[in-house]
N, C-alpha and C. Protein backbone atom coordinates (compact mmCIF):
# COMPACT_ATOMS: atom_id res chain seq x y z
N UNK A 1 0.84 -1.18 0.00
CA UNK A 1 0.00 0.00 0.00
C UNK A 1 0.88 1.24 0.00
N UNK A 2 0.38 2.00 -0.72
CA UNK A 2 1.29 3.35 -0.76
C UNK A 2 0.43 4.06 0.41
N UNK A 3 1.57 4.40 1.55
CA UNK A 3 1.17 4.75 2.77
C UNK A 3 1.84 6.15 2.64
N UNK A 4 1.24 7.05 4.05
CA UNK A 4 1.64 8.34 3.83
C UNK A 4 2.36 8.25 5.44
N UNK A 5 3.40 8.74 5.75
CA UNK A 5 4.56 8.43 7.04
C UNK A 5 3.98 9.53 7.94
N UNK A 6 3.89 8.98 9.02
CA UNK A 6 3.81 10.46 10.42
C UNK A 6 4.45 11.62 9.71
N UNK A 7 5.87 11.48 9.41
CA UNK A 7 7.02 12.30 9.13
C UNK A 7 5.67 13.69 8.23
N UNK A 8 5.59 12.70 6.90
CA UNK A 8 4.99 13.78 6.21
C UNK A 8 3.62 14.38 6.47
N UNK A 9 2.66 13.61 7.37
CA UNK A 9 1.84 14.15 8.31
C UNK A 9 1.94 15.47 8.99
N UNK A 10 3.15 15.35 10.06
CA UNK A 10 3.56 16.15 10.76
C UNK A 10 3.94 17.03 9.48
N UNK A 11 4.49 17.40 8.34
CA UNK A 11 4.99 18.16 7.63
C UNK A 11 3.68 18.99 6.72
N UNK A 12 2.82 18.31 7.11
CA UNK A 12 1.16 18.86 6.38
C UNK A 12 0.71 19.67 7.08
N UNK A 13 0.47 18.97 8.44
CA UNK A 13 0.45 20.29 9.41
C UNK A 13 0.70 21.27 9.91
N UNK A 14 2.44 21.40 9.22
CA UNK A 14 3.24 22.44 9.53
C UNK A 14 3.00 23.56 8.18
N UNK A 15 2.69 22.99 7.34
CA UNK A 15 2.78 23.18 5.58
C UNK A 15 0.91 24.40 5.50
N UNK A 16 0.00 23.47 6.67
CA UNK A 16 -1.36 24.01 6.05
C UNK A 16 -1.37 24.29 7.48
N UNK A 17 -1.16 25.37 8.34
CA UNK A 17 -1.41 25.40 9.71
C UNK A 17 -3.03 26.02 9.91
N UNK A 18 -3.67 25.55 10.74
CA UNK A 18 -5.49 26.24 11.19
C UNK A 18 -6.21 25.41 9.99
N UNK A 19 -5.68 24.48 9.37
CA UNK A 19 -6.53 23.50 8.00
C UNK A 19 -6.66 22.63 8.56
N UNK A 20 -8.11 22.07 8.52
CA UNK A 20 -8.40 20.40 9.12
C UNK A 20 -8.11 19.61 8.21
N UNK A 21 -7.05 18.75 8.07
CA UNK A 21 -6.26 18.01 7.40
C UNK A 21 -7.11 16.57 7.50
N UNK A 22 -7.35 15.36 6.63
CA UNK A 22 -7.51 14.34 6.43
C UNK A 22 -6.96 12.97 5.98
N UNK A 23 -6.84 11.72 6.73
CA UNK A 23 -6.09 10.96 6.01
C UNK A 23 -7.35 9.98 5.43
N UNK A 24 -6.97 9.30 4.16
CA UNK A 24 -8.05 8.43 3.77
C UNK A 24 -7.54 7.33 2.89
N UNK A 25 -7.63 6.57 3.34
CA UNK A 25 -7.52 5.18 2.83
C UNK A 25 -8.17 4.42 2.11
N UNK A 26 -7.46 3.63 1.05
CA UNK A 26 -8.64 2.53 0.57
C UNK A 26 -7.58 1.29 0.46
N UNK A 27 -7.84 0.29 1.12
CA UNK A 27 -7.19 -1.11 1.03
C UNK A 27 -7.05 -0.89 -0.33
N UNK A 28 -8.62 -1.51 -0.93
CA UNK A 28 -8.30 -2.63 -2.10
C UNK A 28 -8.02 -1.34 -3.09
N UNK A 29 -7.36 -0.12 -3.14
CA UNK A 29 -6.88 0.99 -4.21
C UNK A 29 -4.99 0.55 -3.93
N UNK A 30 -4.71 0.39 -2.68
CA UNK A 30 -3.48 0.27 -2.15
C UNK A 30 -3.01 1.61 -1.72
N UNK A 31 -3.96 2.83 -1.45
CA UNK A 31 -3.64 4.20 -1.39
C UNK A 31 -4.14 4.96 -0.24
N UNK A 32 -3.25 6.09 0.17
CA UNK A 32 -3.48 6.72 0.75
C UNK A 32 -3.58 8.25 0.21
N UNK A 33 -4.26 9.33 0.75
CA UNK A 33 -4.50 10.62 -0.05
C UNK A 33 -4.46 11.50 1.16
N UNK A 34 -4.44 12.81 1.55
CA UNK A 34 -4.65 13.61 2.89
C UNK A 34 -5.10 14.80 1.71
N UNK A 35 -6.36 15.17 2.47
CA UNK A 35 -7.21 15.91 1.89
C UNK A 35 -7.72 16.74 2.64
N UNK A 36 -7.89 18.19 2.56
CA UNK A 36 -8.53 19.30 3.41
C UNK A 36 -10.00 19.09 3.57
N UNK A 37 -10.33 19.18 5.20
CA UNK A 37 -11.78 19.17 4.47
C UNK A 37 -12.49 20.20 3.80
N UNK A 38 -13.28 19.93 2.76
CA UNK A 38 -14.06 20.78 1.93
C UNK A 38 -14.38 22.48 2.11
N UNK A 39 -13.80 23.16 1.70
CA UNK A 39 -14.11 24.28 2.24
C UNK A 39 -15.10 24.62 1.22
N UNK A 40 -16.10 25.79 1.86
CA UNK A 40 -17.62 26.81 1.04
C UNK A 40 -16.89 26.89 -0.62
N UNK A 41 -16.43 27.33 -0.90
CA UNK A 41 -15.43 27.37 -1.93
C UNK A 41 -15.55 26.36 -2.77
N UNK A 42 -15.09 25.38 -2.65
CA UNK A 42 -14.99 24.18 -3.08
C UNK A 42 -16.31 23.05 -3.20
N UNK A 43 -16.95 23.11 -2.01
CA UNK A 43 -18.53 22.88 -1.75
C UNK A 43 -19.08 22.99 -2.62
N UNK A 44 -19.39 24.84 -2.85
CA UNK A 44 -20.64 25.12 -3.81
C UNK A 44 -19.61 24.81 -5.09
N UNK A 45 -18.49 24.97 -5.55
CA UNK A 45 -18.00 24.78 -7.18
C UNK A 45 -18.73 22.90 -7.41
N UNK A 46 -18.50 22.13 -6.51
CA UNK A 46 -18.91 20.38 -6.37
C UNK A 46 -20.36 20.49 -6.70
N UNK A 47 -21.14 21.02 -5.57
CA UNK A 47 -22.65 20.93 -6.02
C UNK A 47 -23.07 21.61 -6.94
N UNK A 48 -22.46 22.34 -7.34
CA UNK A 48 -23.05 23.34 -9.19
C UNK A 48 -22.81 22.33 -10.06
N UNK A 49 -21.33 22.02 -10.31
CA UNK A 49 -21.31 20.83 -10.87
C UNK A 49 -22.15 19.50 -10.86
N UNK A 50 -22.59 19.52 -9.82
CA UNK A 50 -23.52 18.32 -9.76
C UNK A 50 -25.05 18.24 -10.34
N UNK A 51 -25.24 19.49 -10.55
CA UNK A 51 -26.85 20.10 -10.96
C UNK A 51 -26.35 20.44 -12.70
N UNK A 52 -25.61 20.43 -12.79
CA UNK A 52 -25.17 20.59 -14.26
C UNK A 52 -24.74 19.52 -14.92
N UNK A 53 -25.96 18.95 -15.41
CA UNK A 53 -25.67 17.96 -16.43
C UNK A 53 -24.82 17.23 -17.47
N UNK A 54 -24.02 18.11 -17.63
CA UNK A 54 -23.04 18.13 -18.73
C UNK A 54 -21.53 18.56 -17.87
N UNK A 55 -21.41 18.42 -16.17
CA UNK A 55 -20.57 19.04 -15.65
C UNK A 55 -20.51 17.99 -14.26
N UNK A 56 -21.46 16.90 -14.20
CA UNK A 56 -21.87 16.14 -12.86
C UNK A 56 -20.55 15.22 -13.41
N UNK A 57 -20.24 14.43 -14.40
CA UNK A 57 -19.36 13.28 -14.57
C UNK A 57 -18.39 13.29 -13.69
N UNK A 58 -17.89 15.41 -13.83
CA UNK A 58 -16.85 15.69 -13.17
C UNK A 58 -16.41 15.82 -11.97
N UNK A 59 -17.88 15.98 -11.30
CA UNK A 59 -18.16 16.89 -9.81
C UNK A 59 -17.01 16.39 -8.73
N UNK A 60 -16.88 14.92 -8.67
CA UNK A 60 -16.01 14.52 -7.87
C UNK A 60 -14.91 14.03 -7.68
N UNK A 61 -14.55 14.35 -9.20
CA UNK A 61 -13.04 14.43 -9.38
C UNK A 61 -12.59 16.01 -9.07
N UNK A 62 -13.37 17.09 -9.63
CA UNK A 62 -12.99 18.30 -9.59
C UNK A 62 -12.55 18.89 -7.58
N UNK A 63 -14.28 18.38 -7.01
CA UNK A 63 -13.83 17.90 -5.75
C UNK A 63 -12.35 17.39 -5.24
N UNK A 64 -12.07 16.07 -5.32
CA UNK A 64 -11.12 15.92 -4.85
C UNK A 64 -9.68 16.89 -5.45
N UNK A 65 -9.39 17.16 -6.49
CA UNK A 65 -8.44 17.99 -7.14
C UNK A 65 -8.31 19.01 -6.53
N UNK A 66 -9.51 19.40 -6.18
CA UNK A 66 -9.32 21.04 -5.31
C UNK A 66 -9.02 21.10 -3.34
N UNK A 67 -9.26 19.86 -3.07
CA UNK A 67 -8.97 19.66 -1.51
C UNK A 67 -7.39 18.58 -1.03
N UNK A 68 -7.06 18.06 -2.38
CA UNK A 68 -5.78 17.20 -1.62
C UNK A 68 -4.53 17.55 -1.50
N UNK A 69 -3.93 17.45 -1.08
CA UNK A 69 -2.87 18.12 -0.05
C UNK A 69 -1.30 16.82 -0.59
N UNK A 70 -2.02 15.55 -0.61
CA UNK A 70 -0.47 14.66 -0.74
C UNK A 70 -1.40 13.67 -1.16
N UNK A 71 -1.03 12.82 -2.62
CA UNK A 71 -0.20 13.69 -3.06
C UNK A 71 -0.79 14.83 -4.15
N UNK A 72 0.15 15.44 -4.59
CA UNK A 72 -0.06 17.18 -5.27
C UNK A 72 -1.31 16.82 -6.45
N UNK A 73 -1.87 17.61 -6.31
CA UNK A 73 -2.99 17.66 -7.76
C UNK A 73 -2.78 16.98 -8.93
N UNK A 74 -1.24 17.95 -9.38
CA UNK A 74 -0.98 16.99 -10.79
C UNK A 74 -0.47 15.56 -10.41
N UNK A 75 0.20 15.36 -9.52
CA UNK A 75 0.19 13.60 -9.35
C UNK A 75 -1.32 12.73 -9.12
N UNK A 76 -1.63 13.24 -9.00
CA UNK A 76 -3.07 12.53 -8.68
C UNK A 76 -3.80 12.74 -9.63
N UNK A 77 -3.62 13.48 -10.34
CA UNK A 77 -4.55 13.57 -11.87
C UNK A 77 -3.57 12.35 -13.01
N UNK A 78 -2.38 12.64 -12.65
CA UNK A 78 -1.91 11.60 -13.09
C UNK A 78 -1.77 9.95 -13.33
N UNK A 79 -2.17 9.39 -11.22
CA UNK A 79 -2.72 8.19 -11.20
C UNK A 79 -4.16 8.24 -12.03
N UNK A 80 -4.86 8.98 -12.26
CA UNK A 80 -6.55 9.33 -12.54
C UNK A 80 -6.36 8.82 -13.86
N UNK A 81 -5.05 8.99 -14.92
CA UNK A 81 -4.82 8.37 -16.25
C UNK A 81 -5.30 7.20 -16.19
N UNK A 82 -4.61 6.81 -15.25
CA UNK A 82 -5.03 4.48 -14.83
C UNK A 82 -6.05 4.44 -14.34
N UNK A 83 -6.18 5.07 -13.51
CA UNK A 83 -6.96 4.46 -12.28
C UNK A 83 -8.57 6.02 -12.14
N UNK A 84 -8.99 6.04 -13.66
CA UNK A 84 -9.95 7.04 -12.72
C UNK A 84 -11.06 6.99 -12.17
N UNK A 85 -11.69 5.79 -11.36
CA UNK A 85 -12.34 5.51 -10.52
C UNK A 85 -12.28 6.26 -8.91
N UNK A 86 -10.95 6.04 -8.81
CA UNK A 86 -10.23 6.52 -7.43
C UNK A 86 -10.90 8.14 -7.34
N UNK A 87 -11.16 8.89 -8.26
CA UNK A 87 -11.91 10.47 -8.29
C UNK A 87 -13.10 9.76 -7.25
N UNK A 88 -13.70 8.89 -7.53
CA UNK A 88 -14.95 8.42 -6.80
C UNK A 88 -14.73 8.11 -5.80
N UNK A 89 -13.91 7.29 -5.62
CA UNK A 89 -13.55 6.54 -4.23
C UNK A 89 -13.13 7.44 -3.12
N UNK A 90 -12.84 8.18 -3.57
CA UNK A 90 -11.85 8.99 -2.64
C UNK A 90 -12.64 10.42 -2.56
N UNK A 91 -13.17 10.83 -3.18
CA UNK A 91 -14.37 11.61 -3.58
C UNK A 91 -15.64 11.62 -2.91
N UNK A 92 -15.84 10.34 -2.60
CA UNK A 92 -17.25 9.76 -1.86
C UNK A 92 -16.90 10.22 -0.78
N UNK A 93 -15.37 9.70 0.29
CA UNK A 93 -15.34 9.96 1.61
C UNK A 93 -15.16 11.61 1.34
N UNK A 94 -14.73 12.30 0.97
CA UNK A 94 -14.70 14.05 0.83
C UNK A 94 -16.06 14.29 0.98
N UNK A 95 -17.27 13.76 0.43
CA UNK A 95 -18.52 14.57 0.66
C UNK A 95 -19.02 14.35 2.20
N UNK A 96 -18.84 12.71 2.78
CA UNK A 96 -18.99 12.56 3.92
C UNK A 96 -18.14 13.68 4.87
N UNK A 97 -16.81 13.42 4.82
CA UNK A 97 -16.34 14.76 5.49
C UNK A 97 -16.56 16.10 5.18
N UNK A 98 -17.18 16.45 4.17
CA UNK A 98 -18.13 17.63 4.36
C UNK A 98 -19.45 17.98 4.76
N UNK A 99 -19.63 16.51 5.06
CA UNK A 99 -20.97 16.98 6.19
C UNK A 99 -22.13 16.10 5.70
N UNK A 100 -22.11 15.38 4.59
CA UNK A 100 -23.20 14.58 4.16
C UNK A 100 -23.42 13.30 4.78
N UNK A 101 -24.43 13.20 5.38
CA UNK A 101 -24.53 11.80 6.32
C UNK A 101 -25.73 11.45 6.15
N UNK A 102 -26.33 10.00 5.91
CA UNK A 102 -27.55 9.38 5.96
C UNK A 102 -28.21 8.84 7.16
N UNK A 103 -27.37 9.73 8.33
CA UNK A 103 -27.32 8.87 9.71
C UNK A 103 -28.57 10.21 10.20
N UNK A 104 -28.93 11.18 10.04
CA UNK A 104 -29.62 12.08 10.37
C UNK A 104 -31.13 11.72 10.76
N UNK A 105 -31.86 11.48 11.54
CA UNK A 105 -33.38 11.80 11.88
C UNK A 105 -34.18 12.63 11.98
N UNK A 106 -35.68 12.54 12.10
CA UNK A 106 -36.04 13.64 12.07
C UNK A 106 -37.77 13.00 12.77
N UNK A 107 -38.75 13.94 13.24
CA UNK A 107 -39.45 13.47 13.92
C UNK A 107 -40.64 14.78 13.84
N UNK A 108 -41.66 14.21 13.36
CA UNK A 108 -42.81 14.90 12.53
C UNK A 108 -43.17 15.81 14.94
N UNK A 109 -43.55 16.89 14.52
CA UNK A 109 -44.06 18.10 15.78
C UNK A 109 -45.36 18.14 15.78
């Protein structure tokens, strides 16, 4: 698995200081990614994209491109040549860490 070291952890934190930093994993990808969480910025550019028909394919690759931290954008657009599923995979947990959860209730007043 391509793992990401404390070392360069600690060097993210020093690199993005007051940024809530993320690590995210996928076994069966063999990868690791550290990703900001989602800022308003980035949010609304994802969900416009997503309401735009001709612009949704992209939404969560553009997403992840604009929040990851390690490794750099263009390397990761680069694995995206082989592997561009991983926009999704890795994409999916970014919306959860921006706040989307199916765990929510609600109870008729």
């Amino acid at each position: 698995m391509q793992t990401i070291s404390e070392t360069d952890i600690a060097a993210l934190k020093e690199r993005f200081p007051g940024v809530e930093l993320n690590l995210i994993s996928n076994e069966d990808a063999g990868m690791e990614i550290v990703a900001r969480t989602p800022p308003k910025g980035e949010w609304d550019r994802f969900r416009t994209m997503q309401q735009d028909d001709s612009q949704a394919p992209f939404a969560l690759r553009t997403l992840v491109l604009g929040c990851i931290v390690k490794p750099t954008a263009e390397e990761f657009r680069a694995v995206l040549e082989t592997r561009p599923g991983l926009a999704e995979t890795f994409g999916a947990r970014l919306v959860k860490i921006g706040g989307v959860s199916s765990a929510t209730t609600h109870r008729k007043l």
